[in-house]
PDB file of N, CA and C in Angstrom:
ATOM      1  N   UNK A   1      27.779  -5.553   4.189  1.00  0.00           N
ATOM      2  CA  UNK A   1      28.208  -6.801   4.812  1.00  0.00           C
ATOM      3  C   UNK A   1      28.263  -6.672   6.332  1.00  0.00           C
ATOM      4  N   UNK A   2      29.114  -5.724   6.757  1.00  0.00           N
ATOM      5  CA  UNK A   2      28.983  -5.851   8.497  1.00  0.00           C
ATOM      6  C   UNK A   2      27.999  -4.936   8.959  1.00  0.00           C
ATOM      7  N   UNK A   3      26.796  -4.568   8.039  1.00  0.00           N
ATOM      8  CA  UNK A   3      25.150  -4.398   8.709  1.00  0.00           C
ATOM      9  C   UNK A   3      24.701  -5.732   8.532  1.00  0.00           C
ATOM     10  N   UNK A   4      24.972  -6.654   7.857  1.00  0.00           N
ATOM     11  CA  UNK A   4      23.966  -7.963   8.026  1.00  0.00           C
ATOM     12  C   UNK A   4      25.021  -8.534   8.985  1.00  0.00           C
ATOM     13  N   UNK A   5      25.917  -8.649   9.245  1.00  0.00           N
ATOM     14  CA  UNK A   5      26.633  -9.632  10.630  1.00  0.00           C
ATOM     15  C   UNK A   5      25.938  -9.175  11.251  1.00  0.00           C
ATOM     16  N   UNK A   6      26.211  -7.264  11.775  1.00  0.00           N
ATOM     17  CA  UNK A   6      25.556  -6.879  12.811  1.00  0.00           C
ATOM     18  C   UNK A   6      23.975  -7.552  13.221  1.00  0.00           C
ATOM     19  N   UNK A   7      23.153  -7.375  12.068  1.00  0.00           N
ATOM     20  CA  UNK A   7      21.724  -7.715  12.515  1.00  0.00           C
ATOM     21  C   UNK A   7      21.794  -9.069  12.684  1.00  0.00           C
ATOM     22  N   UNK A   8      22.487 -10.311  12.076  1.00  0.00           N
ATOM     23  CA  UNK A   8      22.494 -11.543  12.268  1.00  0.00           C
ATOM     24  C   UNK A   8      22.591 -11.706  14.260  1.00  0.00           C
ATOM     25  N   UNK A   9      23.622 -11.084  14.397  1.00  0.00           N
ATOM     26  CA  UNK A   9      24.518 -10.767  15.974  1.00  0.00           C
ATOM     27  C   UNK A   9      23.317 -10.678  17.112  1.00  0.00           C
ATOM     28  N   UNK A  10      22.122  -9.289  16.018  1.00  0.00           N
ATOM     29  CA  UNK A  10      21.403  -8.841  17.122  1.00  0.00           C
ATOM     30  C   UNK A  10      19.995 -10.034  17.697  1.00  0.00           C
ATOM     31  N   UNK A  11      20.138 -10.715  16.093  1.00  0.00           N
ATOM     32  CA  UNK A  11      18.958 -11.310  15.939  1.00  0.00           C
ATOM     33  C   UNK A  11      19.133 -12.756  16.699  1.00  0.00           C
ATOM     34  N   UNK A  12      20.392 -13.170  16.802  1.00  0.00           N
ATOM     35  CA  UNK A  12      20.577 -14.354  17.753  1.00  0.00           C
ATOM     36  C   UNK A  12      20.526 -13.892  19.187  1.00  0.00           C
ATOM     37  N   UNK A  13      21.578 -12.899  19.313  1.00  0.00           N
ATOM     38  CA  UNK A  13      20.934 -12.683  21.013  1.00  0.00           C
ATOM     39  C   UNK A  13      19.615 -12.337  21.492  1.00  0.00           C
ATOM     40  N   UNK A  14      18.664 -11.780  20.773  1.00  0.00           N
ATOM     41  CA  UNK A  14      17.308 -11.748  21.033  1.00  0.00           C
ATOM     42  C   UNK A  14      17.154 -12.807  21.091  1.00  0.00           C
ATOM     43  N   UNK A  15      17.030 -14.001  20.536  1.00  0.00           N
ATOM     44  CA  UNK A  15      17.239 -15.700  21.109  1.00  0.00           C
ATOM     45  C   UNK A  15      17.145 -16.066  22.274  1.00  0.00           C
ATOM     46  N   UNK A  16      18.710 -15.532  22.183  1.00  0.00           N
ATOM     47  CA  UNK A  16      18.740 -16.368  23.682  1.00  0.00           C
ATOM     48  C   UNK A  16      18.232 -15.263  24.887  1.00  0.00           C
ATOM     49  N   UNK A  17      17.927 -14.234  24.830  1.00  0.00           N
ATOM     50  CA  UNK A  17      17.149 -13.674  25.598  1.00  0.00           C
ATOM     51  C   UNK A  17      15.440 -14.238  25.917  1.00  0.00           C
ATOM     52  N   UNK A  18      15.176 -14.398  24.978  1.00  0.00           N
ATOM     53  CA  UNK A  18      13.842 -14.869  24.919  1.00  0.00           C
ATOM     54  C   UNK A  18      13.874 -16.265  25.378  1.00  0.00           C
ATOM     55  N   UNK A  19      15.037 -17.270  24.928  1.00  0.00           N
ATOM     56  CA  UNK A  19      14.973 -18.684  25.363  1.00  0.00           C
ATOM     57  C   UNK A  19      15.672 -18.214  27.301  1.00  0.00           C
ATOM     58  N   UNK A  20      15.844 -17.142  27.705  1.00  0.00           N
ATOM     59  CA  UNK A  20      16.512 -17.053  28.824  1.00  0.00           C
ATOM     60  C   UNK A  20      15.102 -16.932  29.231  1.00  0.00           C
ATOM     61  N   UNK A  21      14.203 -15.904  29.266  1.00  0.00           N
ATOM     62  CA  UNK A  21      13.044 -15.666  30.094  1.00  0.00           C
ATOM     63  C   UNK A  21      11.975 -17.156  29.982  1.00  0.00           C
ATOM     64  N   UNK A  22      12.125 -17.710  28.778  1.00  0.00           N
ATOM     65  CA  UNK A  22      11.455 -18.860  28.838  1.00  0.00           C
ATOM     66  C   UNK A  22      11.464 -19.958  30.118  1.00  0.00           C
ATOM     67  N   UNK A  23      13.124 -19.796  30.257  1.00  0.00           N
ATOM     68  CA  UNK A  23      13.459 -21.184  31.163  1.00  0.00           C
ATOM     69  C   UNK A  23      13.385 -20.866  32.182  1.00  0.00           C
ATOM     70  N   UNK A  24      13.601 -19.455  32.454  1.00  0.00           N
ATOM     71  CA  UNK A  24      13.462 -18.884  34.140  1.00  0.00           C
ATOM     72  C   UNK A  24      11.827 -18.907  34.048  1.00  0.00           C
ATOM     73  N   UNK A  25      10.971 -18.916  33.684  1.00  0.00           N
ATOM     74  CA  UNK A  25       9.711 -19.308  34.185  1.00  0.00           C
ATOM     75  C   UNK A  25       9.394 -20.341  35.190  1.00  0.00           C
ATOM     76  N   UNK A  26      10.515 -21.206  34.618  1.00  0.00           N
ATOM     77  CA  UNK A  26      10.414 -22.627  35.531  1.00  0.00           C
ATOM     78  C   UNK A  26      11.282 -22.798  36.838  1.00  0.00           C
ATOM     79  N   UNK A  27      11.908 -21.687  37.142  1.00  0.00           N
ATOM     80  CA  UNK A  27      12.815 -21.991  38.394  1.00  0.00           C
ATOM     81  C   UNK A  27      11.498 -21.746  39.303  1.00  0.00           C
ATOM     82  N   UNK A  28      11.793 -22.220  40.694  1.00  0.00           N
ATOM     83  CA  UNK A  28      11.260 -22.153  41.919  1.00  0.00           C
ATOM     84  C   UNK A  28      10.865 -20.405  42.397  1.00  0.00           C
ATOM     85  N   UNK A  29       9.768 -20.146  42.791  1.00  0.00           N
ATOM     86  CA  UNK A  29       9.756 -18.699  43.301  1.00  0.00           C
ATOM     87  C   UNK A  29      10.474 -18.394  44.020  1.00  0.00           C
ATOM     88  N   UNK A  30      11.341 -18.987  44.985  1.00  0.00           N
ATOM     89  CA  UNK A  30      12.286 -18.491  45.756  1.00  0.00           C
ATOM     90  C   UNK A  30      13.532 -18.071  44.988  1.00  0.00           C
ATOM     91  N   UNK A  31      13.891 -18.222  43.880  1.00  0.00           N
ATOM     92  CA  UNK A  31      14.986 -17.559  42.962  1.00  0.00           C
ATOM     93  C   UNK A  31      14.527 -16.184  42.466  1.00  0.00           C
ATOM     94  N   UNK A  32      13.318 -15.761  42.438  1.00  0.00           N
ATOM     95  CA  UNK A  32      12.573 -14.735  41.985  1.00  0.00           C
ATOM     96  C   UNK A  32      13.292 -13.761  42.027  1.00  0.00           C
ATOM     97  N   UNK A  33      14.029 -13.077  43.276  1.00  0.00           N
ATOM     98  CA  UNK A  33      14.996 -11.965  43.424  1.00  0.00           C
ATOM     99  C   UNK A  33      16.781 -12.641  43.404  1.00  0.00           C
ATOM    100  N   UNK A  34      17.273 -14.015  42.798  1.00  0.00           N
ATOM    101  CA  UNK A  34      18.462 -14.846  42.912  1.00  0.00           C
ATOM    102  C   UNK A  34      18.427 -14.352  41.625  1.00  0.00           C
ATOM    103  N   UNK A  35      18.366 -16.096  41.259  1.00  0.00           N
ATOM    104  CA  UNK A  35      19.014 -16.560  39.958  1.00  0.00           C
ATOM    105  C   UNK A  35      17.813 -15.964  38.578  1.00  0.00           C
ATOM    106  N   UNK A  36      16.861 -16.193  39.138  1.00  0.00           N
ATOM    107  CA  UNK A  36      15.904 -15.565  37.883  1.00  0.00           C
ATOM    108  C   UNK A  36      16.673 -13.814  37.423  1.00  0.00           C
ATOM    109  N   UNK A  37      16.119 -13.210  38.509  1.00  0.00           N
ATOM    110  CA  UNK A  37      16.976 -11.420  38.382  1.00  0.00           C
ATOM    111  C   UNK A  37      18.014 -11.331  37.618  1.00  0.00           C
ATOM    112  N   UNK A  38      18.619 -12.175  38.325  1.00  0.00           N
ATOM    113  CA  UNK A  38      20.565 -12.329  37.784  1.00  0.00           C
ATOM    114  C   UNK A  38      20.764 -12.748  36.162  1.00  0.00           C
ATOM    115  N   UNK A  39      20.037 -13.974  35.869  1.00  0.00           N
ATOM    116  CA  UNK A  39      19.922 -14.122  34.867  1.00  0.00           C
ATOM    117  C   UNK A  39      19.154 -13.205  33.479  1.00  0.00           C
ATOM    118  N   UNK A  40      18.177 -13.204  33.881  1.00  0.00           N
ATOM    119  CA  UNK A  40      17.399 -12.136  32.858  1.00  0.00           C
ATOM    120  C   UNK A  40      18.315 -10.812  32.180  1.00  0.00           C
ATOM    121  N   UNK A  41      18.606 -10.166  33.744  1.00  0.00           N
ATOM    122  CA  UNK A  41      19.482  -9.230  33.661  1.00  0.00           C
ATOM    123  C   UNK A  41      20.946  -9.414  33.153  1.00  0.00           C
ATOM    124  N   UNK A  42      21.775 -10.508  33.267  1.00  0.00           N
ATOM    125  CA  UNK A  42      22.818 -10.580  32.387  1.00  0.00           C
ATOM    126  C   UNK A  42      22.778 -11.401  30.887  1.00  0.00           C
ATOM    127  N   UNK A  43      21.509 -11.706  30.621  1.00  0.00           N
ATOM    128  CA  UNK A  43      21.032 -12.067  29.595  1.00  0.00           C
ATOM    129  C   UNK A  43      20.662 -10.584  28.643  1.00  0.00           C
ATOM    130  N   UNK A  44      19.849 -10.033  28.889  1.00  0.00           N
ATOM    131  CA  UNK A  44      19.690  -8.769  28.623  1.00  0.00           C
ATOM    132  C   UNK A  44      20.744  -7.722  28.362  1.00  0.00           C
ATOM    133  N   UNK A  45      21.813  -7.745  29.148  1.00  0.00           N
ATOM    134  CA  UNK A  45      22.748  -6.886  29.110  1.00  0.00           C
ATOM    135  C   UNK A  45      23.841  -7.365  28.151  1.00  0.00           C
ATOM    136  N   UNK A  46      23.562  -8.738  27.638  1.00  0.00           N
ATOM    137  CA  UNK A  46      24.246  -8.845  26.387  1.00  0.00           C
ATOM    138  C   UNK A  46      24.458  -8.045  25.281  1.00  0.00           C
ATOM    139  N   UNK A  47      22.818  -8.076  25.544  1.00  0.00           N
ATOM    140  CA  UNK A  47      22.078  -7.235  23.744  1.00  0.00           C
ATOM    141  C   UNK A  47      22.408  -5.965  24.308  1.00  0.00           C
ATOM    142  N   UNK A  48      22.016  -4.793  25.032  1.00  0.00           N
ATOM    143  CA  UNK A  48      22.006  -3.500  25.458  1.00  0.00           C
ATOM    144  C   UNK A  48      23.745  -3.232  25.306  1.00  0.00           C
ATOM    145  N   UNK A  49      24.828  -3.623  26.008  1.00  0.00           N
ATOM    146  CA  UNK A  49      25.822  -3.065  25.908  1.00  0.00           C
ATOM    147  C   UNK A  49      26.625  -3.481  24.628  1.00  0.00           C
ATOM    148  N   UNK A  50      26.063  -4.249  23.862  1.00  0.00           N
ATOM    149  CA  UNK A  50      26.610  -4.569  22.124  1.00  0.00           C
ATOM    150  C   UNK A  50      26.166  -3.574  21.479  1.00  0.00           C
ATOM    151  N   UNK A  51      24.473  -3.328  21.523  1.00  0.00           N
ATOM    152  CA  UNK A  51      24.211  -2.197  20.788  1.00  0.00           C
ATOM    153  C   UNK A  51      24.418  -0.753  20.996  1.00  0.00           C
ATOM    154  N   UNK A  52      24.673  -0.783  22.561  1.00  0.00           N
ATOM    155  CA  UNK A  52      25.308   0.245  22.626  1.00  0.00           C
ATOM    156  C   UNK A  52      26.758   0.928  22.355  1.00  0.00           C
ATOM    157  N   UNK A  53      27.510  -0.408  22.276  1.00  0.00           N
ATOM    158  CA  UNK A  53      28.568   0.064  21.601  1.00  0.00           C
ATOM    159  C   UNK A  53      28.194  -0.113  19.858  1.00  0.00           C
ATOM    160  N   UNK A  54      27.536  -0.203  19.681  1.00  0.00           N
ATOM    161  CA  UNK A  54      27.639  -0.228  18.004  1.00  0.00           C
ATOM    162  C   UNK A  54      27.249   0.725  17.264  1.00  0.00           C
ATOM    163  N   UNK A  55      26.789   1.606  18.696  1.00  0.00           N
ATOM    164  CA  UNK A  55      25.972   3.105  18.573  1.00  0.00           C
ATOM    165  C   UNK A  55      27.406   4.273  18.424  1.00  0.00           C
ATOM    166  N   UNK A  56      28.351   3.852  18.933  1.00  0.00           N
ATOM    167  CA  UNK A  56      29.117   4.825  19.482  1.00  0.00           C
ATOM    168  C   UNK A  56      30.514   4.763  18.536  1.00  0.00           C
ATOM    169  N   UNK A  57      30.891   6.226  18.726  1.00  0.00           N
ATOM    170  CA  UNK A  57      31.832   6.558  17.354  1.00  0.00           C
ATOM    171  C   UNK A  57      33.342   6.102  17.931  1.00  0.00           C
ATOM    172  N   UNK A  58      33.470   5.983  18.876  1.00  0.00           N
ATOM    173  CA  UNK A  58      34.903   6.396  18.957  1.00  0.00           C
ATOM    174  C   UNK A  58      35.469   4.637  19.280  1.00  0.00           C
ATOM    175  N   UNK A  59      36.447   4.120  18.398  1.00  0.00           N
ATOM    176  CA  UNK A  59      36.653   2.831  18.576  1.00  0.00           C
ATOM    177  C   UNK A  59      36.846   2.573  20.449  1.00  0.00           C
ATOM    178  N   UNK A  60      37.889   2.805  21.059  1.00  0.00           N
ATOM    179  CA  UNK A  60      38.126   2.677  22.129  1.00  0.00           C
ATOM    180  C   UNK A  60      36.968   2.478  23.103  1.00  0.00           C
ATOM    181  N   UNK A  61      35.727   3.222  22.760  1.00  0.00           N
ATOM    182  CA  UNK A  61      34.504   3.368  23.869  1.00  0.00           C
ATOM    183  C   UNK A  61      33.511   1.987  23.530  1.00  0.00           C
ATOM    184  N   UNK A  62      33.490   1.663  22.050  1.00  0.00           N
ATOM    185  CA  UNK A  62      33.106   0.761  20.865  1.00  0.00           C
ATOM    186  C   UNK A  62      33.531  -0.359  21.718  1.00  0.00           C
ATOM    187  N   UNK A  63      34.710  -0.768  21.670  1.00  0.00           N
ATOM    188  CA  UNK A  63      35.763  -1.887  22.191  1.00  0.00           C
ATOM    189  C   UNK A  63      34.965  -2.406  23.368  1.00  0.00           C
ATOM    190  N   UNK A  64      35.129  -1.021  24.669  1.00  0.00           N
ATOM    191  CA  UNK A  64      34.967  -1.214  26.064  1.00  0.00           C
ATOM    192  C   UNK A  64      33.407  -2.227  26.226  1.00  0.00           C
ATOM    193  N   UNK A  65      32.395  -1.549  25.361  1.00  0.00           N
ATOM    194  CA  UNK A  65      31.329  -2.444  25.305  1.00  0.00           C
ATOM    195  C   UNK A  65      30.664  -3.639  24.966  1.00  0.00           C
ATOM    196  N   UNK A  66      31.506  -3.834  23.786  1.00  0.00           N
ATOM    197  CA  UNK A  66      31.271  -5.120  23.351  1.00  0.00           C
ATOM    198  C   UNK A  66      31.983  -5.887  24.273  1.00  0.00           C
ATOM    199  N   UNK A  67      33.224  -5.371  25.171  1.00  0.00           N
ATOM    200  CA  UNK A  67      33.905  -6.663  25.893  1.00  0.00           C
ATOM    201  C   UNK A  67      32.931  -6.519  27.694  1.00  0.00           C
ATOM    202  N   UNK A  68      32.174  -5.569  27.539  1.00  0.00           N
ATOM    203  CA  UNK A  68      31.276  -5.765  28.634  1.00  0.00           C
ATOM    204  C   UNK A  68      30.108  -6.810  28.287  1.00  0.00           C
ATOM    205  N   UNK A  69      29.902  -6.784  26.752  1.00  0.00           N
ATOM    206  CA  UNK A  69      28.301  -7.230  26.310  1.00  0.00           C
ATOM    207  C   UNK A  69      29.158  -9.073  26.512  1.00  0.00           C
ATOM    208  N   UNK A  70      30.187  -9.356  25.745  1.00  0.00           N
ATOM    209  CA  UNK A  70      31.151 -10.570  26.327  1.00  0.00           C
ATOM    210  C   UNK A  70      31.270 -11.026  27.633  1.00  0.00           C
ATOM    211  N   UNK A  71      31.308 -10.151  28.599  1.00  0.00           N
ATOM    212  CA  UNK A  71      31.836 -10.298  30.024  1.00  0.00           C
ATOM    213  C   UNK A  71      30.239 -11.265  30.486  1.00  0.00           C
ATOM    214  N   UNK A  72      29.414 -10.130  30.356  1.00  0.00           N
ATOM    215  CA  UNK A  72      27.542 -10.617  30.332  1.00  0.00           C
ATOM    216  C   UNK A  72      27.210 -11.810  29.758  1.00  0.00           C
ATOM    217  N   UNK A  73      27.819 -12.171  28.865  1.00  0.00           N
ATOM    218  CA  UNK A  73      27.470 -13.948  28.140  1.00  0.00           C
ATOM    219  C   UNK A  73      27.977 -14.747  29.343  1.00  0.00           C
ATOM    220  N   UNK A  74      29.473 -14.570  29.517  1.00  0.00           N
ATOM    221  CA  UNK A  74      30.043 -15.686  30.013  1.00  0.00           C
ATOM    222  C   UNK A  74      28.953 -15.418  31.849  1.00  0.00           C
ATOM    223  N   UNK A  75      29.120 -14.299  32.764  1.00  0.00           N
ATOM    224  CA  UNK A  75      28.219 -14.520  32.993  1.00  0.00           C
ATOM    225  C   UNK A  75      26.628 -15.110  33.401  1.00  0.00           C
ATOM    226  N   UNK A  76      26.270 -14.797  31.914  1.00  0.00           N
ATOM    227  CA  UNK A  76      24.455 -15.598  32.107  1.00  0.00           C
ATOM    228  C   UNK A  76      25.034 -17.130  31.515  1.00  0.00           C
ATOM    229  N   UNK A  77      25.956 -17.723  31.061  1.00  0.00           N
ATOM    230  CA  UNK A  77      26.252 -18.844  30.961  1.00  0.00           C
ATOM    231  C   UNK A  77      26.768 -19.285  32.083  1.00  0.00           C
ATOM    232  N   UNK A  78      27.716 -19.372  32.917  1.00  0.00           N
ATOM    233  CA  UNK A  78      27.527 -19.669  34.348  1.00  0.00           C
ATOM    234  C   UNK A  78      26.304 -19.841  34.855  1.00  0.00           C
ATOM    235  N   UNK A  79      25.089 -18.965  34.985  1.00  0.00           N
ATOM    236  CA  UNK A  79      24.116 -19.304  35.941  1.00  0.00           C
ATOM    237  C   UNK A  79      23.079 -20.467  35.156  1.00  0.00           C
ATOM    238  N   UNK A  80      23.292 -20.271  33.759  1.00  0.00           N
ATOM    239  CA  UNK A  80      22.676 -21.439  32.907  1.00  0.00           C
ATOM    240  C   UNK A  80      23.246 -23.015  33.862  1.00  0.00           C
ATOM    241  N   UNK A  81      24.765 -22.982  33.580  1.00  0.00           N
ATOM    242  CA  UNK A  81      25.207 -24.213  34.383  1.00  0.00           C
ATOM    243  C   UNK A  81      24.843 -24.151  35.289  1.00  0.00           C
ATOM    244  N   UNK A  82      24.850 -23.218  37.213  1.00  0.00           N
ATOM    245  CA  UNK A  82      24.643 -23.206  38.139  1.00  0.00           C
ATOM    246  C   UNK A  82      22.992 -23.892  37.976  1.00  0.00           C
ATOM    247  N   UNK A  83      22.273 -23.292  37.057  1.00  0.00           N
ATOM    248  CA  UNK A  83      20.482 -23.777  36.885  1.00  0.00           C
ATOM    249  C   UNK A  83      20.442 -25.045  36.677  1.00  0.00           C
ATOM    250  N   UNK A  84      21.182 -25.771  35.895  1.00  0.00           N
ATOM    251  CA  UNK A  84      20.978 -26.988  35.152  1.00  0.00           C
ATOM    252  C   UNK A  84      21.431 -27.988  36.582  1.00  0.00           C
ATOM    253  N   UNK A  85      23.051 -27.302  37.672  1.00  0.00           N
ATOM    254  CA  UNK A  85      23.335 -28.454  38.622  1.00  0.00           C
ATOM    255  C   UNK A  85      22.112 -28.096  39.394  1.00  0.00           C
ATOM    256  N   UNK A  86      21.590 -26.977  39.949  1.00  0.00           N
ATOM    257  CA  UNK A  86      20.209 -27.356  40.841  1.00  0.00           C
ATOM    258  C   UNK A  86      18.784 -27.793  40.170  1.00  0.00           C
ATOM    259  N   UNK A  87      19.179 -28.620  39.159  1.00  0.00           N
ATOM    260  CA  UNK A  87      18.197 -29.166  38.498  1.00  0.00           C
ATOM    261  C   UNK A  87      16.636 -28.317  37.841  1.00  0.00           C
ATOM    262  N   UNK A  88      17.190 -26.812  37.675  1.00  0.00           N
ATOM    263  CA  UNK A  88      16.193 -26.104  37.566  1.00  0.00           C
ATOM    264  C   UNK A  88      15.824 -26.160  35.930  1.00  0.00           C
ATOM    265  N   UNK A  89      17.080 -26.608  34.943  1.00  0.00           N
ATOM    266  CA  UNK A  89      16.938 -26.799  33.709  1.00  0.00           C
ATOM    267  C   UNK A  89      17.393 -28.215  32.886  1.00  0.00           C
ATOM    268  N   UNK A  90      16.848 -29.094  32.493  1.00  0.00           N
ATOM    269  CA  UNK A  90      17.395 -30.152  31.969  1.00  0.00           C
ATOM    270  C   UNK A  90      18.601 -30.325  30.746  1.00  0.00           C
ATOM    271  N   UNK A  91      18.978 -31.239  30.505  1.00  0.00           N
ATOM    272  CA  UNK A  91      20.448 -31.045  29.906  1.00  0.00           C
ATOM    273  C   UNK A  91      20.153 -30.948  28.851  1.00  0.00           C
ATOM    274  N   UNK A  92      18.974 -31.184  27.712  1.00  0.00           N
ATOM    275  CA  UNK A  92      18.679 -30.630  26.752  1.00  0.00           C
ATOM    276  C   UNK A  92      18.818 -29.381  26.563  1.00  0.00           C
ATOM    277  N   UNK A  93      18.031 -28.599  27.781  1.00  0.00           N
ATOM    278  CA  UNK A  93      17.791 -27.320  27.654  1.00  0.00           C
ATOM    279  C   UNK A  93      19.328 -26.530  27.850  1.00  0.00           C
ATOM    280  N   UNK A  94      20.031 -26.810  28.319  1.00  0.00           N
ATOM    281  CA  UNK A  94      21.333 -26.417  28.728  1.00  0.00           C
ATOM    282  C   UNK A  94      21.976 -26.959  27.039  1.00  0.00           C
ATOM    283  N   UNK A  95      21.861 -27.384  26.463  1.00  0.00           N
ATOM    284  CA  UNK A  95      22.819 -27.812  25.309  1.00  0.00           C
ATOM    285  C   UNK A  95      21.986 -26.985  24.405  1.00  0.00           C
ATOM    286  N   UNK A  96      20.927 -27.020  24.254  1.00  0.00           N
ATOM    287  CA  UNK A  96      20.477 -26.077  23.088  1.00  0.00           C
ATOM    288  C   UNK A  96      20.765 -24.174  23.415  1.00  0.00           C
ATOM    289  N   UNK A  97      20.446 -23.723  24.832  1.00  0.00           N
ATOM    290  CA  UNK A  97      21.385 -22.541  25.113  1.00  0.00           C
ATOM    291  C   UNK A  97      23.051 -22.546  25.103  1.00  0.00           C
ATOM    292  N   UNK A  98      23.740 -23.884  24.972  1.00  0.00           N
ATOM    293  CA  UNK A  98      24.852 -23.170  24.900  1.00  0.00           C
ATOM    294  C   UNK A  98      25.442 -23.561  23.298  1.00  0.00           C
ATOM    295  N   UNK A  99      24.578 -23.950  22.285  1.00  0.00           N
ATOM    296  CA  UNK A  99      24.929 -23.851  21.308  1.00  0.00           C
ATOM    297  C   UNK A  99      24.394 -22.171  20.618  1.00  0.00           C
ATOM    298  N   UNK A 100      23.644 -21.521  21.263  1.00  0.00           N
ATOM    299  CA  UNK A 100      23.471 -20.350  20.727  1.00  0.00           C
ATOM    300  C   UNK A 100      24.259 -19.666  21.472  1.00  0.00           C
ATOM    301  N   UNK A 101      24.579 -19.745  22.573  1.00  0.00           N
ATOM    302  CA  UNK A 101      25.908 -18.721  23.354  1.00  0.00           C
ATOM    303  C   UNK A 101      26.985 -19.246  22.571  1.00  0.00           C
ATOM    304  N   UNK A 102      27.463 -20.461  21.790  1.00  0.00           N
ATOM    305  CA  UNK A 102      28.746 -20.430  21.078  1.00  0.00           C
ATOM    306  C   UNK A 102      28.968 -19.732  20.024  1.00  0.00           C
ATOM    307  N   UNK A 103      27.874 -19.406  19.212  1.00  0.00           N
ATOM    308  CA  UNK A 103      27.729 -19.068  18.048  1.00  0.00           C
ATOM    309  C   UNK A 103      27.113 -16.794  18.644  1.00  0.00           C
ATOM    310  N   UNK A 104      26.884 -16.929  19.386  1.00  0.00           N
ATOM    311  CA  UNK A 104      27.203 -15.469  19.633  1.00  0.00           C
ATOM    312  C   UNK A 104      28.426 -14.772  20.719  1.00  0.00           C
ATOM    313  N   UNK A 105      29.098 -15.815  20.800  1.00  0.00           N
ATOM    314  CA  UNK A 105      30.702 -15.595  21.572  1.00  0.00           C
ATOM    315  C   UNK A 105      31.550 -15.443  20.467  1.00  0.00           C
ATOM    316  N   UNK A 106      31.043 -16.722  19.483  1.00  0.00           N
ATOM    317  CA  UNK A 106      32.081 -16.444  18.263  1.00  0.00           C
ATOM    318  C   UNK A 106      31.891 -15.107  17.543  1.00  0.00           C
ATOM    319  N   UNK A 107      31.147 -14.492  17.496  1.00  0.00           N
ATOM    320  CA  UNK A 107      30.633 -13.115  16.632  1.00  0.00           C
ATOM    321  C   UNK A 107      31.417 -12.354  17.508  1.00  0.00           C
ATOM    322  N   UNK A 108      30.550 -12.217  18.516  1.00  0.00           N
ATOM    323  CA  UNK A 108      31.217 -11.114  19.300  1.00  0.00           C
ATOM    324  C   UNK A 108      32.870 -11.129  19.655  1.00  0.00           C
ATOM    325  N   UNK A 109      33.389 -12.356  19.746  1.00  0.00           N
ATOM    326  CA  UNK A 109      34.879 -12.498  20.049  1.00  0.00           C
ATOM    327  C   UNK A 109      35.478 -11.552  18.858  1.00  0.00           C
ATOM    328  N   UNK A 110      35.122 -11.859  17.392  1.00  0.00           N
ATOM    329  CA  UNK A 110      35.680 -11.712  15.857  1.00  0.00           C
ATOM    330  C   UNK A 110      35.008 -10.288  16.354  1.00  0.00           C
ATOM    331  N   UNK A 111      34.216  -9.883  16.454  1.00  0.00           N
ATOM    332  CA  UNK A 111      33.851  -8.278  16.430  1.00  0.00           C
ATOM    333  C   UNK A 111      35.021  -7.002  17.497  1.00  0.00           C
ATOM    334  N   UNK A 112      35.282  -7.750  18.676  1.00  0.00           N
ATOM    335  CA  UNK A 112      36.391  -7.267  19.204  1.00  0.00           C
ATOM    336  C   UNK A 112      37.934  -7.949  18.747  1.00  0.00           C
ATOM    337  N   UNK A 113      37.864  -8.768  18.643  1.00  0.00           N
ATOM    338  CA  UNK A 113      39.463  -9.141  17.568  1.00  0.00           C
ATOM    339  C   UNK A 113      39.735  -7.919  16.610  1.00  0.00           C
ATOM    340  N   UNK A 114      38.133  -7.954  15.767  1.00  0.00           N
ATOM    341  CA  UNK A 114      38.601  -7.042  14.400  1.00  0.00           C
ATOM    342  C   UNK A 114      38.565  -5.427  14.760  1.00  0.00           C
ATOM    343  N   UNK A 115      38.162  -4.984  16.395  1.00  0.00           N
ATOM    344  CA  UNK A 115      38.344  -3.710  16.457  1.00  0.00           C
ATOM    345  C   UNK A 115      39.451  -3.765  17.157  1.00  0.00           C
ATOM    346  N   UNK A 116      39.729  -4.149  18.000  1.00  0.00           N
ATOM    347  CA  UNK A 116      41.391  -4.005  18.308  1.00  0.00           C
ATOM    348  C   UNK A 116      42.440  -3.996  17.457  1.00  0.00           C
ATOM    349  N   UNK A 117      42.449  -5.008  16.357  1.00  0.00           N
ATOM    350  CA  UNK A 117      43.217  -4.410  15.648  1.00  0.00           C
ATOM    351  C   UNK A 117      43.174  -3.005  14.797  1.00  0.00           C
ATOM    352  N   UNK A 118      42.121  -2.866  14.397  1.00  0.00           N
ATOM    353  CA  UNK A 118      41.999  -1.334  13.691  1.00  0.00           C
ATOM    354  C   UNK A 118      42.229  -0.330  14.780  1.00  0.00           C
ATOM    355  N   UNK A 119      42.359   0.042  16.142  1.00  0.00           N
ATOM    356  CA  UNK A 119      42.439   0.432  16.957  1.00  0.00           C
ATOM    357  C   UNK A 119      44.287   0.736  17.249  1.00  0.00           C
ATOM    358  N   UNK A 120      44.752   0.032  16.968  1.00  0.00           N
ATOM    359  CA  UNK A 120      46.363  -0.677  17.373  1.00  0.00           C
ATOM    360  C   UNK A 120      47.001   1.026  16.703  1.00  0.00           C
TER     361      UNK A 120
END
């Protein structure tokens, strides 16, 4: 059971990674080293510091990452909004990314809820 959450977890943020590089195609070249970089990269660092804590034995180190791979959503969701007010993404596109950032905040929130407490 919590190998298929896990892969469910991994398989949505590959999502929105992929719907992240999609939409930064369309910003202006002058964001190229801004908001494109910024984004990709805290899009990316969702997936990398989840799986890296999911790699690792010791709850406490476990914890620290997933609330980094968390820190990285909220994050690349900010610059989603910041994209959408400089009109770089339309409000469609902004509602269909933040229905997949809700639904992998909620995982990940319940994934650190349920290790803190076993942790306690």
């Amino acid at each position: 059971m919590a190998e298929e959450f896990h892969e469910k977890l991994k398989r949505i943020i590959h999502e929105y990674i992929l719907l992240t590089y999609e939409l930064t195609k369309k910003y202006p070249d002058d964001e190229k080293f801004g908001l494109i970089s910024q984004d990709r990269r805290s899009s990316v660092s969702v997936m990398l510091n989840y799986v890296e804590g999911y790699a690792r034995m010791k709850g406490k180190v476990q914890l620290n990452f997933f609330e980094i791979s968390y820190g990285s959503l909220k994050e690349s969701i900010y610059i989603k909004y910041l994209s959408k007010c400089l009109k770089y993404i339309d409000d469609y596109e902004y509602k269909k990314i933040l229905e997949i950032k809700d639904e992998i905040g909620a995982m990940l929130y319940k994934t650190i809820e349920g290790l803190r407490k076993k942790i306690k």
